[in-house]
Protein backbone atom coordinates (compact mmCIF):
# COMPACT_ATOMS: atom_id res chain seq x y z
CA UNK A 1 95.31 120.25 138.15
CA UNK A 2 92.25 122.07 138.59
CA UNK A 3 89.24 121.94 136.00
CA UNK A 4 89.32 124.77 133.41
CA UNK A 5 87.09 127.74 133.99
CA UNK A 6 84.21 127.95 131.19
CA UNK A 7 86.01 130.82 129.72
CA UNK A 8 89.37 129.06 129.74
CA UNK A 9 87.56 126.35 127.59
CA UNK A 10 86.07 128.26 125.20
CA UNK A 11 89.22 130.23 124.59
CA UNK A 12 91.29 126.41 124.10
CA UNK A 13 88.79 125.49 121.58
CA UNK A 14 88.93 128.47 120.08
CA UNK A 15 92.13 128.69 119.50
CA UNK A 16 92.73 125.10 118.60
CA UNK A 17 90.21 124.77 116.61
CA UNK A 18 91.08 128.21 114.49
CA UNK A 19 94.41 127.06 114.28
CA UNK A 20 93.52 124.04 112.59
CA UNK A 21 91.25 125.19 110.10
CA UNK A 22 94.22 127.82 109.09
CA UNK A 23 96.27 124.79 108.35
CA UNK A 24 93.92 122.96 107.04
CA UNK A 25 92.96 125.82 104.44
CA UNK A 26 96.86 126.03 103.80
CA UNK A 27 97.29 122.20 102.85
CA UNK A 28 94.63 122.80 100.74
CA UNK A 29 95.74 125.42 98.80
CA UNK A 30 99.36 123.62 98.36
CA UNK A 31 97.58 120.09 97.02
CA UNK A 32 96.19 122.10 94.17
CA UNK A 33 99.58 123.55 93.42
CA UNK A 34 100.66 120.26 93.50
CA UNK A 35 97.74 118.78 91.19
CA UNK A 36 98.42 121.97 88.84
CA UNK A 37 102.18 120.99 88.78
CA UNK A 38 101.67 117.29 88.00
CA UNK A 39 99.05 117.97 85.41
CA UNK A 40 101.53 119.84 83.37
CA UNK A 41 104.32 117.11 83.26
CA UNK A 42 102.99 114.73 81.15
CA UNK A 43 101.99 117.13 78.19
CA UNK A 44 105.49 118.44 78.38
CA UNK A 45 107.49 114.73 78.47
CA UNK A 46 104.91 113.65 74.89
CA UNK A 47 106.06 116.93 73.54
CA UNK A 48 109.65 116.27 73.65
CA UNK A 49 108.94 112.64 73.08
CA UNK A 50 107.15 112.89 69.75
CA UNK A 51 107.33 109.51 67.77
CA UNK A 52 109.13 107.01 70.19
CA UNK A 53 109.63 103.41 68.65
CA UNK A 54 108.42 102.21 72.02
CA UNK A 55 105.98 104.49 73.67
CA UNK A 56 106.11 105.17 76.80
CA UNK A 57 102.97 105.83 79.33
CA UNK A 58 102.55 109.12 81.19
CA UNK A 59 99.24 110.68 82.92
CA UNK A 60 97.93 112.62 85.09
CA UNK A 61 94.71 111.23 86.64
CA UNK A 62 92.14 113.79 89.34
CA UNK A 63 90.81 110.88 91.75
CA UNK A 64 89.32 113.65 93.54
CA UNK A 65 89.34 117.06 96.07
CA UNK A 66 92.59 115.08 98.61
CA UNK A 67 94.07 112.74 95.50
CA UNK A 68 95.94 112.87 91.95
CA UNK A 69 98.07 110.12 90.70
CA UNK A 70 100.69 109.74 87.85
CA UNK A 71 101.22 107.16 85.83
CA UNK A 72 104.63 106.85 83.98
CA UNK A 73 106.56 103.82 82.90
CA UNK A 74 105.50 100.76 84.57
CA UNK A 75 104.49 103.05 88.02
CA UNK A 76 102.35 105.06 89.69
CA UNK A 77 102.62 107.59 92.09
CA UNK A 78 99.68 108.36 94.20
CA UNK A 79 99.59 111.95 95.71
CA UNK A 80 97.01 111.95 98.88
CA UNK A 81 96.26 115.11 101.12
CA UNK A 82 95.00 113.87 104.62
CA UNK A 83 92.09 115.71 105.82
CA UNK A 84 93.13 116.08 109.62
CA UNK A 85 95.93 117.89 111.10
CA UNK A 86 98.80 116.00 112.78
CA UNK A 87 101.88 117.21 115.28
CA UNK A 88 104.91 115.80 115.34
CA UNK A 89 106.10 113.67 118.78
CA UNK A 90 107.90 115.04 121.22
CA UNK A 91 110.87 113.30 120.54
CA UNK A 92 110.70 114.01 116.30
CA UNK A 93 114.17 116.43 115.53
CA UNK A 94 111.38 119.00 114.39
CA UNK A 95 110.71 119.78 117.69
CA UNK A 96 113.95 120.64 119.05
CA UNK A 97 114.45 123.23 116.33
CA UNK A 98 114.75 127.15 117.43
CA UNK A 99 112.03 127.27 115.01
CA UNK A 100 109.54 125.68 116.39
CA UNK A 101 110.55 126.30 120.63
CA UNK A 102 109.70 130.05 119.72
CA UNK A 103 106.20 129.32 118.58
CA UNK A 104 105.18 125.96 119.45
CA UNK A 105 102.09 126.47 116.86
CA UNK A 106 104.51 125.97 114.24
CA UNK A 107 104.59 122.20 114.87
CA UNK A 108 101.04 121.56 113.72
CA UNK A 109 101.18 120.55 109.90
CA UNK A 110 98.81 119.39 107.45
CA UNK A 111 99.99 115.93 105.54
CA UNK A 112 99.93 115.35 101.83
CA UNK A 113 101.44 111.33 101.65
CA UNK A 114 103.63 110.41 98.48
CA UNK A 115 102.76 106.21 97.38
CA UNK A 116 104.46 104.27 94.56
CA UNK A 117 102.81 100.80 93.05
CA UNK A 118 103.32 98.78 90.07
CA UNK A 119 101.17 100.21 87.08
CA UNK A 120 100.15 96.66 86.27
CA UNK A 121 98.89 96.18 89.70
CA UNK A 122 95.59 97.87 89.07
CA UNK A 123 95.95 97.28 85.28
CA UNK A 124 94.87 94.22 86.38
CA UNK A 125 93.16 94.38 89.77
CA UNK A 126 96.23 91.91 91.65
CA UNK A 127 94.71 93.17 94.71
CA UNK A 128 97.13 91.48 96.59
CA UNK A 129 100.28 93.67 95.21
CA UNK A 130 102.28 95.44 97.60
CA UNK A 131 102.47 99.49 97.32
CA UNK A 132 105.06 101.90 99.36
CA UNK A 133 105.03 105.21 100.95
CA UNK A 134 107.79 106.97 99.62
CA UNK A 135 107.55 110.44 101.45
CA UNK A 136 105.56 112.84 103.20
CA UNK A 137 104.86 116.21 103.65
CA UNK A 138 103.99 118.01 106.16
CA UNK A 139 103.05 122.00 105.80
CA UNK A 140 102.20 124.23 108.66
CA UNK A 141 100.51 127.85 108.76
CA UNK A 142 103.58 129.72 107.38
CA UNK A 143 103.89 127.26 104.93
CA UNK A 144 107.26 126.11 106.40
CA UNK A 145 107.69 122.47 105.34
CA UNK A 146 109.17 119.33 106.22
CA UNK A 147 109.38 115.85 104.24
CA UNK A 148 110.03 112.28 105.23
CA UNK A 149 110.73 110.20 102.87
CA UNK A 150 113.52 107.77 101.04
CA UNK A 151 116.68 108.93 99.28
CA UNK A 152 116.10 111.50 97.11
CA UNK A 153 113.03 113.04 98.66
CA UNK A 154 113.86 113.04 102.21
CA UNK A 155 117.65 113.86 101.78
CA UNK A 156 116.90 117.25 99.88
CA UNK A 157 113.95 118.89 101.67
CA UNK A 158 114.04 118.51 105.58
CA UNK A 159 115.20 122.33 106.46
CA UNK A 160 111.83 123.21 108.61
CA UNK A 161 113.20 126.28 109.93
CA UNK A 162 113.81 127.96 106.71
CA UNK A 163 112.26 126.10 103.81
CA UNK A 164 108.89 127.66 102.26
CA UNK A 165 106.93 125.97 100.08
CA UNK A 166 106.18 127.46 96.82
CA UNK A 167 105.33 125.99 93.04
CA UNK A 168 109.08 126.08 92.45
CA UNK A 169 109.83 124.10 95.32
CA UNK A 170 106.31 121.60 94.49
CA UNK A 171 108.12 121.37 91.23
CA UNK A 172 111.14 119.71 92.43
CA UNK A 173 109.60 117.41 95.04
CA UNK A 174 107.27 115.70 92.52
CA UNK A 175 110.19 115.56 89.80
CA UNK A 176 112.52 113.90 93.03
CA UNK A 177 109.63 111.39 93.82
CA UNK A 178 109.54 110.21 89.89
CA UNK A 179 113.36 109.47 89.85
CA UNK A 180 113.78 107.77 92.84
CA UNK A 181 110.68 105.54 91.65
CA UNK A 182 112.02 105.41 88.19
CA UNK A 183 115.44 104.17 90.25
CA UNK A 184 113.74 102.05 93.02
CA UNK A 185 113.38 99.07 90.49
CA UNK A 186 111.67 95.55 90.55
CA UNK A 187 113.45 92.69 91.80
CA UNK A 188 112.69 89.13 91.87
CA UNK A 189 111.19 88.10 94.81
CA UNK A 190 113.05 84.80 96.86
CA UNK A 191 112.54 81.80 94.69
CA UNK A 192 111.56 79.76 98.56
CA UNK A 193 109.14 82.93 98.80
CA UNK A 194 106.97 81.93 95.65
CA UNK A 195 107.94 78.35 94.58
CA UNK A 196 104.67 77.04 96.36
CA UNK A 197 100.97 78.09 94.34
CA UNK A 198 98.09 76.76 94.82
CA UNK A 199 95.66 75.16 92.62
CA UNK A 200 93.01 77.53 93.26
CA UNK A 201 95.66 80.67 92.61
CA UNK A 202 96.55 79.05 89.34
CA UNK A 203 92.88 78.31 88.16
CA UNK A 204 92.03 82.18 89.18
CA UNK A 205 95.19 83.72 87.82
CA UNK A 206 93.80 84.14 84.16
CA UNK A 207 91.66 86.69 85.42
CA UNK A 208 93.39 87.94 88.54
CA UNK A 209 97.29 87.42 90.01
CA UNK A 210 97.23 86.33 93.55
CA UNK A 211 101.03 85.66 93.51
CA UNK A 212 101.82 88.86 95.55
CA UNK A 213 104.06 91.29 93.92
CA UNK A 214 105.94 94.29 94.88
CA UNK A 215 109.49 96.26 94.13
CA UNK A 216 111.05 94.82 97.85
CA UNK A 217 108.27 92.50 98.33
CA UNK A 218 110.19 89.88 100.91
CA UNK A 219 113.50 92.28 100.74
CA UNK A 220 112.38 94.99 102.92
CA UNK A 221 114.30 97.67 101.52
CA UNK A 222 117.75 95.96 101.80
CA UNK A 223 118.95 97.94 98.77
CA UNK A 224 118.56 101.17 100.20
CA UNK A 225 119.99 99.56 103.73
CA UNK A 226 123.29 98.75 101.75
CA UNK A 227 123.17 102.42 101.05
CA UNK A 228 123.55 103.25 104.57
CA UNK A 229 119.41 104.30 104.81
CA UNK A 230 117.26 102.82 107.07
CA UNK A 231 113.96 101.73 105.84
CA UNK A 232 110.97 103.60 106.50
């Protein structure tokens, strides 16, 4: 293959480069409808929840411009936008849609990633807890999306030809990712998995757990195998 004339270049960088920066702008535009969305839910569950013998915990924390979390229950969900631009493989389903053979452009998507962990993990810093990605979304200069994710997320939103993502449709995802965390519960890890601690883990674990914890810590996913789902 021949080397690219100097305008040929210029015209591939352009073009790449503008391309990017559209979807880039995009993603950004869709996190904050996100963040905006979140932010409301909490305010809204304390309303209808106004003197509950047991209260139960629900925020909305800004961790910055590409990351929001909520905390609710004995969770948290971590929202996080990634700040590059991705395309999916050649052999993803994505790219065998008439959708995207028309324009191939349409397969470059900005990412925002979906992660659940244990409240009491950072309630107190047990640094060696174990978090999960739960789903991701991927949004490209139409604003045609795409999610991969587990059970409730992935199983409702993965029409890329046709789907659009509005607040309506932001709405729903977040509201899917809280009940399949609220449903993707704890369970004890293998008793052979955690019978042996050391004395140095129990001296240090009045100010800090080191026994690892996590919701399939050791089970990898095998609940949501005997569903029929692969994990992710």
């Amino acid at each position: 293959m021949p080397a690219p004339t100097q305008p040929e270049l210029f015209l591939a960088l352009r073009n790449k480069a503008s391309l990017k920066q559209e979807i880039y702008s995009k993603t950004v535009t869709v996190f904050e409808d996100f963040k905006k969305s979140a932010e409301q839910l909490p305010p809204l569950f304390h309303a209808r929840n106004p003197n509950p013998r047991y209260p139960v915990l629900f925020e909305y924390r800004d961790r910055g411009a590409f990351e929001f979390e909520l905390k609710f229950g004995g969770d948290i969900l971590i929202f996080m936008m990634h700040t590059n631009i991705f395309e999916f493989s050649r052999d993803h389903e994505v790219m065998r849609t008439p959708y995207v053979k028309e324009d191939h452009r349409r397969s470059y998507c900005g990412m925002i990633q979906v992660f659940n962990f244990l409240n009491d993990s950072f309630k107190y810093n047990r640094i060696n807890d174990a978090g999960y990605m739960i789903g991701r979304i991927f949004i490209n200069r139409e604003l045609h999306y795409f999610i991969e994710g587990k059970r409730e997320i992935g199983l409702l939103y993965n029409n890329f030809n046709t789907s659009r993502i509005t607040r309506t449709t932001i709405g729903g995802i977040i509201r899917s990712a809280m009940m399949y965390t609220i449903n993707f519960d704890l369970l004890t890890p293998d008793f052979n998995d955690v019978k042996e601690v050391t004395v140095a883990e129990m001296q240090d674990n009045i100010d800090r757990m080191k026994i690892r914890t996590g919701k399939r810590l050791g089970y990898k996913f095998q609940a949501d195998r005997a569903n029929g789902e692969e994990a992710q």
